[in-house]
C-alpha atoms as a PDB file:
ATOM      1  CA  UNK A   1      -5.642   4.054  -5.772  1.00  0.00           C
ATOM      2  CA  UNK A   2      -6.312   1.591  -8.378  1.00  0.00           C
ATOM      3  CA  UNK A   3      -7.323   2.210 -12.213  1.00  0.00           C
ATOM      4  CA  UNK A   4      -8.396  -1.174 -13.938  1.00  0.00           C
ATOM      5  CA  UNK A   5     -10.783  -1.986 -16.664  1.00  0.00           C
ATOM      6  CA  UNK A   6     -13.819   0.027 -15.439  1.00  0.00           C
ATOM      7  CA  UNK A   7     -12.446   3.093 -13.476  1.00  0.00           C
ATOM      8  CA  UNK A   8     -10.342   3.941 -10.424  1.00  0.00           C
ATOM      9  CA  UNK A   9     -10.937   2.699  -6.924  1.00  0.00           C
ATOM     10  CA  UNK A  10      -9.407   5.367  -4.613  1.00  0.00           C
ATOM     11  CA  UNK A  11      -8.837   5.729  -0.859  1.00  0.00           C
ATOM     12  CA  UNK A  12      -7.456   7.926   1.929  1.00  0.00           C
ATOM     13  CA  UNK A  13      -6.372   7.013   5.224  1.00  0.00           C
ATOM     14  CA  UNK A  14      -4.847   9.200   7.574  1.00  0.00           C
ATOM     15  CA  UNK A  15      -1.184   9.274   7.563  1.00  0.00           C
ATOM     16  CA  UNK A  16       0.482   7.847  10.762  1.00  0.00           C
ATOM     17  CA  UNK A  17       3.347   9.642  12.785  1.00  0.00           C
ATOM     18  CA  UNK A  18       5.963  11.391  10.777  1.00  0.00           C
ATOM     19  CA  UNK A  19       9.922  11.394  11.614  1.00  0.00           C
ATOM     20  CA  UNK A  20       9.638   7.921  12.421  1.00  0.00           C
ATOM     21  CA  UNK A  21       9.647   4.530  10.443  1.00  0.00           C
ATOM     22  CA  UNK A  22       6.625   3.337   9.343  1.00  0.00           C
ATOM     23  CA  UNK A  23       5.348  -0.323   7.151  1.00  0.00           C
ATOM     24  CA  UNK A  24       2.788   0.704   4.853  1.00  0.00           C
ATOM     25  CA  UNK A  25       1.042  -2.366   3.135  1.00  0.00           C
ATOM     26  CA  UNK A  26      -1.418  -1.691   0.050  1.00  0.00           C
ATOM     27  CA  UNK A  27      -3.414  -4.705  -0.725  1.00  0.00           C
ATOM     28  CA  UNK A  28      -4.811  -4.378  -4.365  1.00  0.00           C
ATOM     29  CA  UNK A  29      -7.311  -7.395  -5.006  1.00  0.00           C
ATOM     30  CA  UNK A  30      -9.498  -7.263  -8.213  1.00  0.00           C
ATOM     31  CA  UNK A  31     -11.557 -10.217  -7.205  1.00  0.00           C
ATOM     32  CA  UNK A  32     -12.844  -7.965  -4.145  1.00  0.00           C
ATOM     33  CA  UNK A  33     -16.189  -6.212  -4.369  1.00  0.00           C
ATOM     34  CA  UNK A  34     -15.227  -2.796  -5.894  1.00  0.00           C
ATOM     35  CA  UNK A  35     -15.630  -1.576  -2.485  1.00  0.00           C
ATOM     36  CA  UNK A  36     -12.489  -3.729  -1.072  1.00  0.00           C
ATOM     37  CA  UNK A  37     -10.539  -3.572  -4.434  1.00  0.00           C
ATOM     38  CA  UNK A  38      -7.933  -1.365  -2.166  1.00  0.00           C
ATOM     39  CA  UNK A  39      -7.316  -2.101   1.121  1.00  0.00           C
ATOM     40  CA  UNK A  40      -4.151   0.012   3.835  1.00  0.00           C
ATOM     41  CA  UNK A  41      -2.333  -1.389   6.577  1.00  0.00           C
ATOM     42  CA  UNK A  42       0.125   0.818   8.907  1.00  0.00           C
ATOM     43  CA  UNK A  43       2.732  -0.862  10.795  1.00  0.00           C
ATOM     44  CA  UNK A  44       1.271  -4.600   9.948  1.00  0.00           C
ATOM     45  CA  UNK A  45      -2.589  -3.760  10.813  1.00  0.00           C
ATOM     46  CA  UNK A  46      -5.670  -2.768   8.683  1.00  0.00           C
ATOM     47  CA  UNK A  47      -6.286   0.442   8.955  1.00  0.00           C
ATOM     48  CA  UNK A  48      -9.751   2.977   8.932  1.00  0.00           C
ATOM     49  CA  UNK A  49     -10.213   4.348   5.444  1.00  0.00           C
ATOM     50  CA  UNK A  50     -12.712   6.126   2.814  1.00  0.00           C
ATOM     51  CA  UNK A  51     -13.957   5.670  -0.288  1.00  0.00           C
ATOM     52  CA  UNK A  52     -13.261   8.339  -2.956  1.00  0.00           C
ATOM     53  CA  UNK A  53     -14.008   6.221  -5.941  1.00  0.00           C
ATOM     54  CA  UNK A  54     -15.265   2.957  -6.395  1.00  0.00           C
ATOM     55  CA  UNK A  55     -14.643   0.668  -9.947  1.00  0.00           C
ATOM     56  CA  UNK A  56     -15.975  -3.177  -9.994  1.00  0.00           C
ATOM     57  CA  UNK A  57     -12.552  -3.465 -11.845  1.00  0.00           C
ATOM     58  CA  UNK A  58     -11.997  -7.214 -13.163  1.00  0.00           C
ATOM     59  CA  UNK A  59      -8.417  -7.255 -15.586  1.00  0.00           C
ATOM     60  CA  UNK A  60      -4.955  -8.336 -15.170  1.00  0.00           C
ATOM     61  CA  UNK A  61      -2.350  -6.268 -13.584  1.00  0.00           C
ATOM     62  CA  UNK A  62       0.008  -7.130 -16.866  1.00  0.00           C
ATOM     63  CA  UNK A  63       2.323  -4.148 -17.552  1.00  0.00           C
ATOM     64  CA  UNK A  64       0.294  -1.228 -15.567  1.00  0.00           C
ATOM     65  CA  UNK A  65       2.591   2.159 -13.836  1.00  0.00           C
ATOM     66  CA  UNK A  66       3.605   2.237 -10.550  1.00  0.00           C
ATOM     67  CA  UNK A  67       4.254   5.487  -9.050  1.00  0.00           C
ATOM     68  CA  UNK A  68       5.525   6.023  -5.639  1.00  0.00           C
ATOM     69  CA  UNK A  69       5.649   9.090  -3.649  1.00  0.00           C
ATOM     70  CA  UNK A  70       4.503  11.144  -6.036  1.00  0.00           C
ATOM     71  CA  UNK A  71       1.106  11.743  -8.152  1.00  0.00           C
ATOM     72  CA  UNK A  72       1.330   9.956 -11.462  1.00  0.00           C
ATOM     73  CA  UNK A  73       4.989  10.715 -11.318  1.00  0.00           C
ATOM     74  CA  UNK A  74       4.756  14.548 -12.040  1.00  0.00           C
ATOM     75  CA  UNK A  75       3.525  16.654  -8.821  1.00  0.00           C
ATOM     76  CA  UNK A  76       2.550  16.010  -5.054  1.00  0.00           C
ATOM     77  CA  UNK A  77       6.362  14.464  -4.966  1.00  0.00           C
ATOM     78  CA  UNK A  78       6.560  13.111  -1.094  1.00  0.00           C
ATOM     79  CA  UNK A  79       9.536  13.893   1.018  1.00  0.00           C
ATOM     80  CA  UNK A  80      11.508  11.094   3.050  1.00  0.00           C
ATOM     81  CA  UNK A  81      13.252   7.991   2.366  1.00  0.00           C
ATOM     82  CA  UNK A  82      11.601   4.645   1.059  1.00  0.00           C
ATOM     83  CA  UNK A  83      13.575   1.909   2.258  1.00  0.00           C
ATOM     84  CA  UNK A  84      11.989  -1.121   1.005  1.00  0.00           C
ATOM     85  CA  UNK A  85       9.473  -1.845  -1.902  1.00  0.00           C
ATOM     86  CA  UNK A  86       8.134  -5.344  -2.427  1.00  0.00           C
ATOM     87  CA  UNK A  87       5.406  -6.137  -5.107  1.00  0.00           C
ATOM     88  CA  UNK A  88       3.813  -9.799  -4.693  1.00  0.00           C
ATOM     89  CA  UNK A  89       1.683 -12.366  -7.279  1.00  0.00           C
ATOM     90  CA  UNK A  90      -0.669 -13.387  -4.764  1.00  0.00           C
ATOM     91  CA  UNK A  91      -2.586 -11.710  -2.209  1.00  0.00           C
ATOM     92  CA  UNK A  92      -1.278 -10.999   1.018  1.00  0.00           C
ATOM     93  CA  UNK A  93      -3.783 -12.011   4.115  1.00  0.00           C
ATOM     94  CA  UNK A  94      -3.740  -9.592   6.917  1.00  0.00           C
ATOM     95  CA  UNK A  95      -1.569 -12.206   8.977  1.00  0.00           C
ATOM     96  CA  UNK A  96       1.076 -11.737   6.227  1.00  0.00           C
ATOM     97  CA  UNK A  97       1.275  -8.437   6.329  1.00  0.00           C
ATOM     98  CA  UNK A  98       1.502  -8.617  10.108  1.00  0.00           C
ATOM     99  CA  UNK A  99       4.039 -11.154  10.036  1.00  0.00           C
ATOM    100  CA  UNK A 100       6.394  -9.350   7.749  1.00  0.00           C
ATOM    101  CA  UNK A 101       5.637  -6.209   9.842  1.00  0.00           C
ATOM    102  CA  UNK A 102       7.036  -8.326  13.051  1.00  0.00           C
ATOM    103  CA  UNK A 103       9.936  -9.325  10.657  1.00  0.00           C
ATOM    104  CA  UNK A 104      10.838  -5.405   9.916  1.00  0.00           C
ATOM    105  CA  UNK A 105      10.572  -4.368  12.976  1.00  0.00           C
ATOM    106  CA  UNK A 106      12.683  -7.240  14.588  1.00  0.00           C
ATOM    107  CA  UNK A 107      15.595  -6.108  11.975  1.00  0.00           C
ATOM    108  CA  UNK A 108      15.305  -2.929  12.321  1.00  0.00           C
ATOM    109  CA  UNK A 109      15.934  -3.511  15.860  1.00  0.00           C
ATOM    110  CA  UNK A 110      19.098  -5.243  15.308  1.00  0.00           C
ATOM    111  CA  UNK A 111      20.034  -3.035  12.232  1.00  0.00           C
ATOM    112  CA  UNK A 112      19.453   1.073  12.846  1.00  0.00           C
ATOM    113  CA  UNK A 113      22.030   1.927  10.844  1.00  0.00           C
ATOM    114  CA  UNK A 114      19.974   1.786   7.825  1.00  0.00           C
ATOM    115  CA  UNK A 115      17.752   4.800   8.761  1.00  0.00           C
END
């Protein structure tokens, strides 16, 4: 989810395969209708989701908290390994986030060691 300016815009998706590698892709666009403010892929494509909470949220990014695998960094702590995290100043299209997909997967492929 997302909390901005106005309120949170929250979704769920349903969680792909487990005991394998997966590329999850969160696309977090404030210039979206509140609607499309957060947006899932799974292994380079977009991805069904719903709506929890929905905030026509308009400010900056700036110095918000990132928490990963884990609810606001105090419970609901998630089990496995993250291997990669990349954070980006612009908006990734959905060919992007296939392409880097394609570009995981392809090392990977030459690389297993690294699970």
């Amino acid at each position: 989810g997302l909390k901005g300016n106005i309120g949170y815009s929250q979704i769920l998706f349903t969680r792909p395969a487990i005991k394998t590698w997966h590329q999850y892709a969160l696309v977090f666009d404030k210039t979206a209708p509140a609607a499309k403010q957060v947006v899932p892929y799974v292994d380079g494509a977009a991805v069904p989701y719903v709506t929890l909470t929905t905030s026509a949220n308009s400010n900056a990014f700036n110095a918000d908290v990132l928490n990963v695998m884990s609810r606001n960094g105090q419970l609901l702590f998630g089990s496995g390994f993250l291997q990669d995290l990349r954070i980006y100043t612009r908006i990734l299209t959905a060919n992007d986030i296939g392409g880097l997909y394609q570009q995981d997967l392809q090392s990977l492929t030459c690389n297993s060691s690294g699970l």
